[in-house]
C-alpha atoms as a PDB file:
ATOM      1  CA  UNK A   1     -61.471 -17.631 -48.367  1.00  0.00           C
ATOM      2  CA  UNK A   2     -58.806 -15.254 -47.646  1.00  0.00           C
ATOM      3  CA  UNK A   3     -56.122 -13.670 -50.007  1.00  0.00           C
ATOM      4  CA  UNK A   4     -52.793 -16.554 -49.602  1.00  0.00           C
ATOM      5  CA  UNK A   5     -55.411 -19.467 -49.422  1.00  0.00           C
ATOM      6  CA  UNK A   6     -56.169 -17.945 -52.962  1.00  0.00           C
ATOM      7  CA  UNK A   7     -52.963 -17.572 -54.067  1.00  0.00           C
ATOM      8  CA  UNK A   8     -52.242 -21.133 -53.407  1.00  0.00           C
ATOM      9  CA  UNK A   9     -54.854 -22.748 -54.639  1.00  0.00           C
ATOM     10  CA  UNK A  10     -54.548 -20.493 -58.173  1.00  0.00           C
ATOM     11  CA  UNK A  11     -50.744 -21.547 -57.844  1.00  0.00           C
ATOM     12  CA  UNK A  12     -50.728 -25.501 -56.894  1.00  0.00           C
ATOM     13  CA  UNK A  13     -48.961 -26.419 -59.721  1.00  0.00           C
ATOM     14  CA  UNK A  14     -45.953 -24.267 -59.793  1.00  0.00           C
ATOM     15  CA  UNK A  15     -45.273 -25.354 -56.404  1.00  0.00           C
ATOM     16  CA  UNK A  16     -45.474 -28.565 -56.366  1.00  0.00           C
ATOM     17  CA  UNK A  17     -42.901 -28.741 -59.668  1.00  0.00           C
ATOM     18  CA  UNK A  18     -40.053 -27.887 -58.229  1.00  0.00           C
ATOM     19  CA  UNK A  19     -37.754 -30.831 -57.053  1.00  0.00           C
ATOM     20  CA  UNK A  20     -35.104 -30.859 -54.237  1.00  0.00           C
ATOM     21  CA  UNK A  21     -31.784 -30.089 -55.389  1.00  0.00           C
ATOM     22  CA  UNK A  22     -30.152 -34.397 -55.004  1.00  0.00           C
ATOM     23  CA  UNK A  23     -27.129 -32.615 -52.711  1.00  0.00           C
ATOM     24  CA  UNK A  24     -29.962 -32.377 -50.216  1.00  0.00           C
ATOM     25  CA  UNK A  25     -30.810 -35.987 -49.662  1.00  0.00           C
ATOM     26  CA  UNK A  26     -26.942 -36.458 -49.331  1.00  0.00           C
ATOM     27  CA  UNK A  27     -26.869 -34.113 -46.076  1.00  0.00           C
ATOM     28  CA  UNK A  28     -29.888 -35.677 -44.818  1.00  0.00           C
ATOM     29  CA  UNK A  29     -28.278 -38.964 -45.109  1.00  0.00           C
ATOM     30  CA  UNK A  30     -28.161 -40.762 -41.536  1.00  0.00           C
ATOM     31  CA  UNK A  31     -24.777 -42.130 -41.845  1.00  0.00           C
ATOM     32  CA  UNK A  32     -23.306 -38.317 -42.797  1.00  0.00           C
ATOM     33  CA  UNK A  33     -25.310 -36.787 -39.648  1.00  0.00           C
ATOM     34  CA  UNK A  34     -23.760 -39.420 -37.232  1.00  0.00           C
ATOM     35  CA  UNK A  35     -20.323 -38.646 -38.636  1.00  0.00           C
ATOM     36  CA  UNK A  36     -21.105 -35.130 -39.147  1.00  0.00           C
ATOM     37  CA  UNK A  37     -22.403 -35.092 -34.888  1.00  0.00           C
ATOM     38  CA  UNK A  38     -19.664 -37.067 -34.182  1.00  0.00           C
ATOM     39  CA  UNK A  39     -17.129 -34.065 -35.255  1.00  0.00           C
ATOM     40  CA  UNK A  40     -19.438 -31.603 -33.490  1.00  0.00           C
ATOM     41  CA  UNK A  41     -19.502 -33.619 -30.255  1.00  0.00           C
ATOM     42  CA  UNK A  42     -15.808 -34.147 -30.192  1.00  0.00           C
ATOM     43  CA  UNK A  43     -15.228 -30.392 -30.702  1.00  0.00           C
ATOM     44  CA  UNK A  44     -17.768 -29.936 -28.050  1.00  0.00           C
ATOM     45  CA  UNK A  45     -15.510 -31.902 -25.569  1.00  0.00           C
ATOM     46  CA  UNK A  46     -12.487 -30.378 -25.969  1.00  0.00           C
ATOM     47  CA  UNK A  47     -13.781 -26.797 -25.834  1.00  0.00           C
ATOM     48  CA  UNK A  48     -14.518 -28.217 -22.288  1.00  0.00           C
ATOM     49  CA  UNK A  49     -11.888 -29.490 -21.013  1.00  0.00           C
ATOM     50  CA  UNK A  50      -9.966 -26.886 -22.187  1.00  0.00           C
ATOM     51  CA  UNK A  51     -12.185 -24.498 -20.295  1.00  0.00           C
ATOM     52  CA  UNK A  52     -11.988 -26.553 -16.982  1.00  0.00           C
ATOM     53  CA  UNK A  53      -7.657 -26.615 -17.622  1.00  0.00           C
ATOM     54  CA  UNK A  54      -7.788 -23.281 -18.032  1.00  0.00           C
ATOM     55  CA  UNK A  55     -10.063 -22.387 -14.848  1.00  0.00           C
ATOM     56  CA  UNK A  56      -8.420 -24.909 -12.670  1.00  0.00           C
ATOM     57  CA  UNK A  57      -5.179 -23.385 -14.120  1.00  0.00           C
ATOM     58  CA  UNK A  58      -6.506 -19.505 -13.147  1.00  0.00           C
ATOM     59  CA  UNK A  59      -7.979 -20.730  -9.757  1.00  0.00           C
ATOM     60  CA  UNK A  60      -4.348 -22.432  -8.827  1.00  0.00           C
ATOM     61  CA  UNK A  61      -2.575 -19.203  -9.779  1.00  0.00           C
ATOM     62  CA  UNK A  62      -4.823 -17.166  -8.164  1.00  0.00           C
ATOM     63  CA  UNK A  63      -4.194 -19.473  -5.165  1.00  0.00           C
ATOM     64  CA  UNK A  64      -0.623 -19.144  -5.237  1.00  0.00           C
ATOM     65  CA  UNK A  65      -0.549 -15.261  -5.583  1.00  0.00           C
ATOM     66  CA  UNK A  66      -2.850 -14.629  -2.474  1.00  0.00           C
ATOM     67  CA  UNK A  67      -0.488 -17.145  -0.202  1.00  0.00           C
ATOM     68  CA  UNK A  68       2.248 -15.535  -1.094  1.00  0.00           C
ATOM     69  CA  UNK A  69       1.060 -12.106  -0.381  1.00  0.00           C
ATOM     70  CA  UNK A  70      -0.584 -13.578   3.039  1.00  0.00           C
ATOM     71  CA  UNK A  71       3.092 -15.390   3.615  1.00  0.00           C
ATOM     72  CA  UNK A  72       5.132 -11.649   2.565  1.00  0.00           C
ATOM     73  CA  UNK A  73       2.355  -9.707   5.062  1.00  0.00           C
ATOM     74  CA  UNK A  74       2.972 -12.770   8.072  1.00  0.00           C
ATOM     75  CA  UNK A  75       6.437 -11.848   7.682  1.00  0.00           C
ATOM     76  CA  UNK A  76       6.432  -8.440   7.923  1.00  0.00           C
ATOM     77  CA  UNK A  77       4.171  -8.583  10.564  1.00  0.00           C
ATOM     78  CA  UNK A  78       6.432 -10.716  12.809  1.00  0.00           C
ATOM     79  CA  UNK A  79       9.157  -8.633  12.346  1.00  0.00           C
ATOM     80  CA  UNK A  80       7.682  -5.125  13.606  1.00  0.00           C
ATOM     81  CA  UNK A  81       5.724  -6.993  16.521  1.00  0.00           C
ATOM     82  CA  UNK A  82       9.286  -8.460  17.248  1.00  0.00           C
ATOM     83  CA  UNK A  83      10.917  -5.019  17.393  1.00  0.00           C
ATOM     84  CA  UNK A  84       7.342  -3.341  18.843  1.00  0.00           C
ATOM     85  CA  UNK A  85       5.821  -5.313  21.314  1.00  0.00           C
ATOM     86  CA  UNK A  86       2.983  -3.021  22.306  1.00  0.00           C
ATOM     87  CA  UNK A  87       2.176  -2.844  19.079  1.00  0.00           C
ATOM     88  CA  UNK A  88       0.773  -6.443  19.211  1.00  0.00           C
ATOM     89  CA  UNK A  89      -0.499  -5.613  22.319  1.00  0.00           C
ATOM     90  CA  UNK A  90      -2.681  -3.120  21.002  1.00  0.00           C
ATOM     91  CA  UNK A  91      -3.864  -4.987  18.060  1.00  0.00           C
ATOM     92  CA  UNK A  92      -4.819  -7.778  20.415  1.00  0.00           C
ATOM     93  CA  UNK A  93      -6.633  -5.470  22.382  1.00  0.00           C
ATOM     94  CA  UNK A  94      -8.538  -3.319  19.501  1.00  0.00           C
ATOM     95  CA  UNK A  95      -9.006  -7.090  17.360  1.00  0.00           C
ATOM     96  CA  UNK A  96     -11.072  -7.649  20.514  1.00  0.00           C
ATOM     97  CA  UNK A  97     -13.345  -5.239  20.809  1.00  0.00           C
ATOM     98  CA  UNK A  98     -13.633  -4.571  17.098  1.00  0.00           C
ATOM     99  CA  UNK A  99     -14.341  -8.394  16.962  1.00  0.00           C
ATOM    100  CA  UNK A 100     -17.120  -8.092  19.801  1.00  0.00           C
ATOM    101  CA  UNK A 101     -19.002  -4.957  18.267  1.00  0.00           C
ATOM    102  CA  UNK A 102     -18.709  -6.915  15.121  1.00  0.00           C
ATOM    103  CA  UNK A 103     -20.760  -9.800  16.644  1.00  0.00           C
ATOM    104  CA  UNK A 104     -23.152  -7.127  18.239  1.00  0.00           C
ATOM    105  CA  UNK A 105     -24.025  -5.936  14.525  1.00  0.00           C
ATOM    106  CA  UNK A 106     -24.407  -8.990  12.692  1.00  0.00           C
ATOM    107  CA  UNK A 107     -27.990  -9.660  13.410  1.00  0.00           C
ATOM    108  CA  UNK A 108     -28.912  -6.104  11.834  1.00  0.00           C
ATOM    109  CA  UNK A 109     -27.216  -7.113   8.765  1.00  0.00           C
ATOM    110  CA  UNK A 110     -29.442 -10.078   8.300  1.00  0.00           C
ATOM    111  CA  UNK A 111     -32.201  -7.396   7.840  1.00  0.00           C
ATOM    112  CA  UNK A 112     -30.120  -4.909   5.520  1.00  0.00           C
ATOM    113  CA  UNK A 113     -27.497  -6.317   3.145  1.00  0.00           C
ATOM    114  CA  UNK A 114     -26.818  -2.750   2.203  1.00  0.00           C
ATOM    115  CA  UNK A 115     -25.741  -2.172   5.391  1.00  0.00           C
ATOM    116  CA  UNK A 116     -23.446  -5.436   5.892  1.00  0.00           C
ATOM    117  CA  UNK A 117     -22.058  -4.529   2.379  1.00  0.00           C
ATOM    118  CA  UNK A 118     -21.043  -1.026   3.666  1.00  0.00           C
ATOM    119  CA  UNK A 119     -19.467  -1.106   6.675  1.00  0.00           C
ATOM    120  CA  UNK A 120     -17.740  -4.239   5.374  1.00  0.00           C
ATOM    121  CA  UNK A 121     -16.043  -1.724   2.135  1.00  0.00           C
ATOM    122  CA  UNK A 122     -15.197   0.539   5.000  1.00  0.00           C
ATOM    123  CA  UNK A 123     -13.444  -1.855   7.578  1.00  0.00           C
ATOM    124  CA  UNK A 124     -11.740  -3.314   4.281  1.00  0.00           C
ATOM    125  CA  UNK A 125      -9.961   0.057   3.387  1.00  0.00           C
ATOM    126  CA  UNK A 126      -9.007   0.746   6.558  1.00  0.00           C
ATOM    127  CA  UNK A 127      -7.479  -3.214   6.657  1.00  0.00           C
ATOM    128  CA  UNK A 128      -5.924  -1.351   3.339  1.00  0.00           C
ATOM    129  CA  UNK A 129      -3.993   1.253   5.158  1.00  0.00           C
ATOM    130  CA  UNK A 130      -3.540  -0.201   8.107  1.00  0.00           C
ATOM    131  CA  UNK A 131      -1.523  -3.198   5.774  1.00  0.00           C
ATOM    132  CA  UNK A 132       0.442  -0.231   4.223  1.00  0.00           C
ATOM    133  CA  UNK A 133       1.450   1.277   7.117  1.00  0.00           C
ATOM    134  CA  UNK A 134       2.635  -2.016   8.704  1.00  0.00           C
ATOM    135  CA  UNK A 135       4.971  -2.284   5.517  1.00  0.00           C
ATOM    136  CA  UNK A 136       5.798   1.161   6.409  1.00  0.00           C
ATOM    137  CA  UNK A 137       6.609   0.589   9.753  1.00  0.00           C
ATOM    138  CA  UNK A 138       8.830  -2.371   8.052  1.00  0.00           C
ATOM    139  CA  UNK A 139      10.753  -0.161   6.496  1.00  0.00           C
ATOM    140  CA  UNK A 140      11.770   1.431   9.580  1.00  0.00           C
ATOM    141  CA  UNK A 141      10.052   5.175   8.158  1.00  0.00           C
ATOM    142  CA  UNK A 142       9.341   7.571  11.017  1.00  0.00           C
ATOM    143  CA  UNK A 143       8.164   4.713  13.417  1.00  0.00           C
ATOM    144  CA  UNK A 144       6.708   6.819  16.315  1.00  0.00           C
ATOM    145  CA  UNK A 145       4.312   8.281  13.892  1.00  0.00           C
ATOM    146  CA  UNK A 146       3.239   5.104  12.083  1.00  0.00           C
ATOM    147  CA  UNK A 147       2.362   2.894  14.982  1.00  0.00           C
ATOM    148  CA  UNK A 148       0.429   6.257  16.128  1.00  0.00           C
ATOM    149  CA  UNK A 149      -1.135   6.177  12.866  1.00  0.00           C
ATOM    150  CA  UNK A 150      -1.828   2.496  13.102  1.00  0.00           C
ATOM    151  CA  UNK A 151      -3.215   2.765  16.700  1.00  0.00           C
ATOM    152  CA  UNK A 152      -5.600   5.248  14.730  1.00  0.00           C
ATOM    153  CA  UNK A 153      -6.765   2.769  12.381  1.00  0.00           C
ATOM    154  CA  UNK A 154      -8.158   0.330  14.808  1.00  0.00           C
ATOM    155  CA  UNK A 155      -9.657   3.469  16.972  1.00  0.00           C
ATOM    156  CA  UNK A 156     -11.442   4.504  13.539  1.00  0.00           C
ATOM    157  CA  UNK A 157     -12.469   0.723  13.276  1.00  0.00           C
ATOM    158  CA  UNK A 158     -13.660   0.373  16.664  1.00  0.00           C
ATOM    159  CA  UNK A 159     -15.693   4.138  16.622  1.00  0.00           C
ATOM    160  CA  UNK A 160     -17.393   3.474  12.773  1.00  0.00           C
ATOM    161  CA  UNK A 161     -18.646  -0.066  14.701  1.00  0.00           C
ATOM    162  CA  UNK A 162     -19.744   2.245  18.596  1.00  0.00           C
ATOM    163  CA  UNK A 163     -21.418   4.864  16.235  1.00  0.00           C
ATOM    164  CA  UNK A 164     -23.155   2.108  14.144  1.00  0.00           C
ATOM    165  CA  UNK A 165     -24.396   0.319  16.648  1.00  0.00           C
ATOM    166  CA  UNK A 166     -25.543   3.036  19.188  1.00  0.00           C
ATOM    167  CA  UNK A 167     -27.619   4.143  16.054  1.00  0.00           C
ATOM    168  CA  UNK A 168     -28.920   0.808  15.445  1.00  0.00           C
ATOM    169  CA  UNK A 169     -30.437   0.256  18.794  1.00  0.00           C
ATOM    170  CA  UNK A 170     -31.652   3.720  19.100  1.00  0.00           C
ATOM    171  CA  UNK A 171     -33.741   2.774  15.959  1.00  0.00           C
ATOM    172  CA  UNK A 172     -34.630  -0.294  16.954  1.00  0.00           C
ATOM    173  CA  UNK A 173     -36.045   1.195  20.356  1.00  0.00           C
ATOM    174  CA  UNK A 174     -38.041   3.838  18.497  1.00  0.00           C
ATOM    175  CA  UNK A 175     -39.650   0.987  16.361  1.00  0.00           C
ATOM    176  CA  UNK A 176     -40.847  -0.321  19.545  1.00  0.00           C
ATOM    177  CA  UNK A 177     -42.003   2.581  20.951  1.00  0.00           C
ATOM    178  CA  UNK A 178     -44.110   3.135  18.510  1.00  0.00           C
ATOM    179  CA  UNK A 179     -47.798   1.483  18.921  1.00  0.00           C
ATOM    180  CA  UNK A 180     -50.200  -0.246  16.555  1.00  0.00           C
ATOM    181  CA  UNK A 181     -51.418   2.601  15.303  1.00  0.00           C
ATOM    182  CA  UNK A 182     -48.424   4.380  14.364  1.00  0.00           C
ATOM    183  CA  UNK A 183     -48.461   6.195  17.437  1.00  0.00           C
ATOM    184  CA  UNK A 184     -45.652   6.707  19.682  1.00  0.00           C
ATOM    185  CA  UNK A 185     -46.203   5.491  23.143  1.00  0.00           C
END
């Protein structure tokens, strides 16, 4: 017999002589749980719902904001290609092949999501600047040397994606140059 088997058997009777206090059986009465839950529940609900008003709420305004800076850039955009016709031109042009070196990677970011994640950062900042200086350009500030720096951006684009993907399938022709045995053939 160990040591707290002992102790309760020496000690039976001062256990079992105290009482509940009656308060107790009063909170374990069914009909105060179910009113008690009831509350609770309620509560429960309308923590909820306000939650989902207040994310549909964010999600609408977050909406909104976005268009409207899409809608301000569309603008902006249609006015300089109005006054700067090659400039569309040339963002055709570079969309194109920036576009078709894009579709050239993809498969090699199925296999490295590290990869994907950044050259996507990079092509994002320069969509950054290159949105700046199209405000710029807007704003009718030094416009020979924006829509060179512009023509820039979508040159640094298009030789980020050439360098990438030269480098990529130089590595993937040394993997299969390589034999079984780790050799290379």
């Amino acid at each position: 017999m160990d040591k707290l088997e002992k102790f309760i058997l020496e000690n039976r009777a001062q256990f079992d002589s105290v009482q509940p206090s009656s308060g107790l059986w009063e909170r374990l009465n069914p009909a105060n749980s179910v009113k008690r839950k009831g509350k609770s529940v309620t509560m429960v609900i309308l923590y909820r719902a306000a939650a989902v008003i207040l994310i549909f709420t964010l999600s609408y305004m977050l909406h909104e904001y976005i268009d409207f800076r899409k809608s301000k850039e569309y603008i902006i955009s249609w006015s300089v290609y109005n006054q700067f016709p090659e400039l569309k031109e040339a963002e055709i042009y570079y969309n194109q092949k920036v576009s078709a070196r894009m579709k050239e990677i993809k498969p090699f970011f199925e296999s490295n999501t590290i990869l994907a994640v950044n050259v996507n950062s990079e092509l994002a900042e320069l969509d950054s600047i290159y949105s700046s200086l199209l405000a710029d350009l807007n704003d009718n500030i030094a416009n020979e040397l924006i829509i060179e720096a512009m023509i820039m951006n979508y040159r640094m684009r298009l030789n980020i994606l050439e360098s990438l993907l030269s480098e990529l399938k130089a590595e993937v022709k040394n993997n299969n140059n390589v034999g079984k045995d780790g050799i290379s053939l």
